[in-house]
N, C-alpha and C. Protein backbone atom coordinates (compact mmCIF):
# COMPACT_ATOMS: atom_id res chain seq x y z
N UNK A 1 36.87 149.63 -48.45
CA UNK A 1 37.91 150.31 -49.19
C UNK A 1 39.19 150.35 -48.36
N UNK A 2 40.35 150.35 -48.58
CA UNK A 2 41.91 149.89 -48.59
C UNK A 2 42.29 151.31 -48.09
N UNK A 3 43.15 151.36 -47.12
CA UNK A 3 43.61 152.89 -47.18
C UNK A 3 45.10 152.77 -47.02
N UNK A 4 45.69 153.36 -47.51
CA UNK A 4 47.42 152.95 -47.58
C UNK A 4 47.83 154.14 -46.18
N UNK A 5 48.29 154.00 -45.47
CA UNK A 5 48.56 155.10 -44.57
C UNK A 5 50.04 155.23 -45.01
N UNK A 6 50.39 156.54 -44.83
CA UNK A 6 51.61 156.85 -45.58
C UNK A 6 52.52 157.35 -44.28
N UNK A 7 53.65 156.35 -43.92
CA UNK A 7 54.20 156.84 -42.99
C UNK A 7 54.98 158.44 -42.28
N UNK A 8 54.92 158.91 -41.18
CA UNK A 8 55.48 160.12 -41.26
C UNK A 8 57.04 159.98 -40.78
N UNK A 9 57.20 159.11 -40.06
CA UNK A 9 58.56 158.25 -39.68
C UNK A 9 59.27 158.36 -40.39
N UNK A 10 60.57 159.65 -40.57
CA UNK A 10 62.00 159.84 -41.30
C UNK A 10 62.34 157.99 -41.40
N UNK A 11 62.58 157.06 -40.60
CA UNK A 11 63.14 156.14 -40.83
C UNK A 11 62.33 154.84 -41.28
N UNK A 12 61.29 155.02 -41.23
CA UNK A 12 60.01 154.24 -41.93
C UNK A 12 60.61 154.20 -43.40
N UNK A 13 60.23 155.85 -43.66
CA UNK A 13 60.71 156.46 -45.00
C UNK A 13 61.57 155.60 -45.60
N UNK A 14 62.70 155.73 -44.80
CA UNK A 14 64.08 155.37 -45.63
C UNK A 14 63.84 153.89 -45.42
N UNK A 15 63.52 153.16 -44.38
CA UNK A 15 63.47 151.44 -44.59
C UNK A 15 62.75 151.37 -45.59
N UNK A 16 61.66 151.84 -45.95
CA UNK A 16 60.80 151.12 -47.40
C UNK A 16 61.75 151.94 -48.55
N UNK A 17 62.40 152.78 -48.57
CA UNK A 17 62.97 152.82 -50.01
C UNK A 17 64.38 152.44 -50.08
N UNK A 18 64.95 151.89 -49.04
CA UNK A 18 66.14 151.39 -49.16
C UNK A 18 65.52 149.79 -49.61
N UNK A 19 64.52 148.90 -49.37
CA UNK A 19 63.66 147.76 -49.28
C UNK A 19 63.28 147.88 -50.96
N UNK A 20 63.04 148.73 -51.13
CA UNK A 20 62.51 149.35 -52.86
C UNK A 20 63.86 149.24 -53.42
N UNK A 21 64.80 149.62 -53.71
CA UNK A 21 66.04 149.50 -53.92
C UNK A 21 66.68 148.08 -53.84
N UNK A 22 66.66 147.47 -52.63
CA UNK A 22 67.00 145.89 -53.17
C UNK A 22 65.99 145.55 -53.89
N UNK A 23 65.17 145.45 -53.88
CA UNK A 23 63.57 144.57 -54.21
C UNK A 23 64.16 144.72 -55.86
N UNK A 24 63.83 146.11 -56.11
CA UNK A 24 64.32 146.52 -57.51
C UNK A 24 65.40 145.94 -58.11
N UNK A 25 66.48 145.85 -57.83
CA UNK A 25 67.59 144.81 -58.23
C UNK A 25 67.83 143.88 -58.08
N UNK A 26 66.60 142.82 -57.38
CA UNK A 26 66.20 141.75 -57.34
C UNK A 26 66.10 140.91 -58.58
N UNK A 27 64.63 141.88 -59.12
CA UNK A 27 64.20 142.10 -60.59
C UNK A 27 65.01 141.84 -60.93
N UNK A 28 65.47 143.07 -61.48
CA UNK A 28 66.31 143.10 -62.27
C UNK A 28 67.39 141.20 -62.51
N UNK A 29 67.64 141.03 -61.31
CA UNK A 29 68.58 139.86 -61.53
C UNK A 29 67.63 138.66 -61.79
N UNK A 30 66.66 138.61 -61.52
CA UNK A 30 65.92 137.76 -62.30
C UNK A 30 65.47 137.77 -63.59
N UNK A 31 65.09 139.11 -63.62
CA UNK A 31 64.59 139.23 -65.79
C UNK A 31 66.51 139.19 -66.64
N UNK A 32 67.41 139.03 -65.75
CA UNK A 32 68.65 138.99 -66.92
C UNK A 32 68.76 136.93 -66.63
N UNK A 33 68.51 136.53 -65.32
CA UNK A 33 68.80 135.10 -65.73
C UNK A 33 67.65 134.44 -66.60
N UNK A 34 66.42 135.28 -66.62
CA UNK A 34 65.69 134.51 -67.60
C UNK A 34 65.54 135.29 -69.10
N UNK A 35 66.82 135.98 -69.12
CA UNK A 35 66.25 136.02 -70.77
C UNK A 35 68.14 135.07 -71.27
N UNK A 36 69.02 134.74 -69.86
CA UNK A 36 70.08 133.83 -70.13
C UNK A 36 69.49 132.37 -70.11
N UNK A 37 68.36 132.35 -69.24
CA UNK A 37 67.88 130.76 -69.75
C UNK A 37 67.55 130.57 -71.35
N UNK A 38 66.81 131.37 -71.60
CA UNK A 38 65.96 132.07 -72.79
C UNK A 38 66.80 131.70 -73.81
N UNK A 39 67.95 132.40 -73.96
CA UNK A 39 69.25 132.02 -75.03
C UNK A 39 69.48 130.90 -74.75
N UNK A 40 70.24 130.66 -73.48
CA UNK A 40 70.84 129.04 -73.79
C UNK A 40 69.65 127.81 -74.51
N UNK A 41 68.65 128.22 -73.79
CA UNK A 41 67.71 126.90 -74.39
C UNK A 41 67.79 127.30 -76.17
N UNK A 42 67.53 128.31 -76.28
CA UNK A 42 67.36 128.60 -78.24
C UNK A 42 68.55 128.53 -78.97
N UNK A 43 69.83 128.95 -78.17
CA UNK A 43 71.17 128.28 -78.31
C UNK A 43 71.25 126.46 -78.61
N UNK A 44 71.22 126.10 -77.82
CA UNK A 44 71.16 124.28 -77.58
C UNK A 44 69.91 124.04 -78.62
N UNK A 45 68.96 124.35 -78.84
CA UNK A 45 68.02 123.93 -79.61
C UNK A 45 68.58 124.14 -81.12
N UNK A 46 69.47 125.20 -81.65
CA UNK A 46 69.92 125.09 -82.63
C UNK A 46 71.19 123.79 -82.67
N UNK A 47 71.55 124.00 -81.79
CA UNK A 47 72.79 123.03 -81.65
C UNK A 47 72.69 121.49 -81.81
N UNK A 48 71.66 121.25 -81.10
CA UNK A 48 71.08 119.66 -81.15
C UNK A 48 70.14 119.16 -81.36
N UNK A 49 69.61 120.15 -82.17
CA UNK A 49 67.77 120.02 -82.72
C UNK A 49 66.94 119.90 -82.30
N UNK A 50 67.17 119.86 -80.71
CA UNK A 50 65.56 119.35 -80.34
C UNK A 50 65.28 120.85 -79.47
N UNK A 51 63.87 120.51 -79.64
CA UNK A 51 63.37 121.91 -79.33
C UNK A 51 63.04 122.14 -78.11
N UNK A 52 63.03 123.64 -77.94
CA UNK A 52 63.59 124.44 -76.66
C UNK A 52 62.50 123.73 -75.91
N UNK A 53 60.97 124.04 -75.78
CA UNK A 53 60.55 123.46 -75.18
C UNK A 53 60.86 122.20 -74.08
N UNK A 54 61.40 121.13 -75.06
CA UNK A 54 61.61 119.78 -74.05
C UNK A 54 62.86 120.13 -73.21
N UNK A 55 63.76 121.02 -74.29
CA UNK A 55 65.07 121.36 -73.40
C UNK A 55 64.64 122.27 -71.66
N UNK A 56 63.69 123.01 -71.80
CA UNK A 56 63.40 124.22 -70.84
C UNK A 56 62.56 122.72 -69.67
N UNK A 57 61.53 122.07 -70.20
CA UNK A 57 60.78 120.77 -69.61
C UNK A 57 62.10 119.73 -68.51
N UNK A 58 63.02 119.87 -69.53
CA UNK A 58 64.34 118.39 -68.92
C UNK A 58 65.09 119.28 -68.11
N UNK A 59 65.39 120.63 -68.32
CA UNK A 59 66.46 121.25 -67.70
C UNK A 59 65.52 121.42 -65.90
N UNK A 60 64.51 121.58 -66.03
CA UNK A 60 63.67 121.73 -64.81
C UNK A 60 63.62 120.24 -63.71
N UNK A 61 63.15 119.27 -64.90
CA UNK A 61 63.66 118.14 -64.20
C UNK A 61 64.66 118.19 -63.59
N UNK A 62 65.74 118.27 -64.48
CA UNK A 62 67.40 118.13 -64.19
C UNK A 62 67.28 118.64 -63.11
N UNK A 63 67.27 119.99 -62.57
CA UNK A 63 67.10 120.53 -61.79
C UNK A 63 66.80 120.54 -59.99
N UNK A 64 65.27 120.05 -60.68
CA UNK A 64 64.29 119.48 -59.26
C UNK A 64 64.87 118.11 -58.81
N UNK A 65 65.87 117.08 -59.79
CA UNK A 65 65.99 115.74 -59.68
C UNK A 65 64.43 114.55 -59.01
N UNK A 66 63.74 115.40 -59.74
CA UNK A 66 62.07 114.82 -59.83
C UNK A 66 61.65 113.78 -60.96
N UNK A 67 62.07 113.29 -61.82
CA UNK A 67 61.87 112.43 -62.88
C UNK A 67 60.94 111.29 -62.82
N UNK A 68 61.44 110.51 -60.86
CA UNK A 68 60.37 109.52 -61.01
C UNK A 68 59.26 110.03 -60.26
N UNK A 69 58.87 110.82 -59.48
CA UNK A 69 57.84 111.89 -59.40
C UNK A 69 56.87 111.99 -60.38
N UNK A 70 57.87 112.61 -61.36
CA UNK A 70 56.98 113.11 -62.56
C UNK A 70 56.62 111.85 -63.29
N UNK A 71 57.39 110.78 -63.45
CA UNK A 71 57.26 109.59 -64.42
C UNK A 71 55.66 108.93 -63.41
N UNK A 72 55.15 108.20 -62.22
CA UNK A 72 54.72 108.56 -61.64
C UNK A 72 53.40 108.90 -61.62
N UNK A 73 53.58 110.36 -61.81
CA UNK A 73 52.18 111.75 -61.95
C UNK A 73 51.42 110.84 -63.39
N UNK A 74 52.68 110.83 -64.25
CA UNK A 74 52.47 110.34 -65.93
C UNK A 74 51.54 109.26 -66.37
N UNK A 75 51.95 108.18 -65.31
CA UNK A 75 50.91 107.15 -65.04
C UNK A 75 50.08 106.70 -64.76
N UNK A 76 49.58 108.12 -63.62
CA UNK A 76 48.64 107.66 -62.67
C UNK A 76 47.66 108.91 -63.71
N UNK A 77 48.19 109.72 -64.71
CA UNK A 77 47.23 110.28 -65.28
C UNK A 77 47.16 109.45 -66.64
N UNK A 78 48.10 108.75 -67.18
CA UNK A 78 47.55 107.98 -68.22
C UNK A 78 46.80 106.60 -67.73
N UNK A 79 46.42 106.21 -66.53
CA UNK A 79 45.83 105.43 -66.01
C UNK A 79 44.07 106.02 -66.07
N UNK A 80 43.97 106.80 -65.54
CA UNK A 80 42.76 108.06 -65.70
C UNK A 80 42.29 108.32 -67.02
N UNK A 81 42.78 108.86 -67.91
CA UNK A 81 42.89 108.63 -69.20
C UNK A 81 41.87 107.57 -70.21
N UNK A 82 42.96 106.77 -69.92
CA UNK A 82 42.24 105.50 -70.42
C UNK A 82 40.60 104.93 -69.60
N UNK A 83 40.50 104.77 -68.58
CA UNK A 83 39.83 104.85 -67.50
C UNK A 83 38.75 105.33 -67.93
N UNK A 84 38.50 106.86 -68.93
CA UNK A 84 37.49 107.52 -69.07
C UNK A 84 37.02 107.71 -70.98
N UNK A 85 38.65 107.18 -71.70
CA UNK A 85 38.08 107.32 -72.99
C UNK A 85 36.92 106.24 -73.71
């Protein structure tokens, strides 16, 4: 069994809740850029029809600049694939 020891250190104290305090608005800045990914992809998906999915899939590519990586992975599992049907 786990025992949390709870510091008695005035400045312990305050480093973990000043640490709680960024941490917390960390969050926070992450759950607002992903509910702005969130829109733009359902934005653009109305805009140019294709659906969010591949948009959220390509924008990651875009991203990583991984394409022939992934093109690649694609082959060597549709190689496998076939291999076993």
């Amino acid at each position: 069994m786990s025992t949390i020891i709870i510091p008695s250190n005035p400045n312990d104290r305050q480093a973990i809740k000043a640490a709680m305090k960024e941490l917390s608005g960390s969050y926070a800045r992450s759950e607002g850029e992903r509910e702005f990914v969130r829109e733009a992809l359902k934005d653009l998906e109305d805009k140019v029809g294709i659906k969010a999915k591949y948009l959220r899939k390509m924008s990651k590519i875009y991203h990583k600049q991984n394409i022939l990586e992934l093109t690649a992975e694609m082959e060597d599992l549709e190689g496998l694939y076939e291999a076993i049907k």
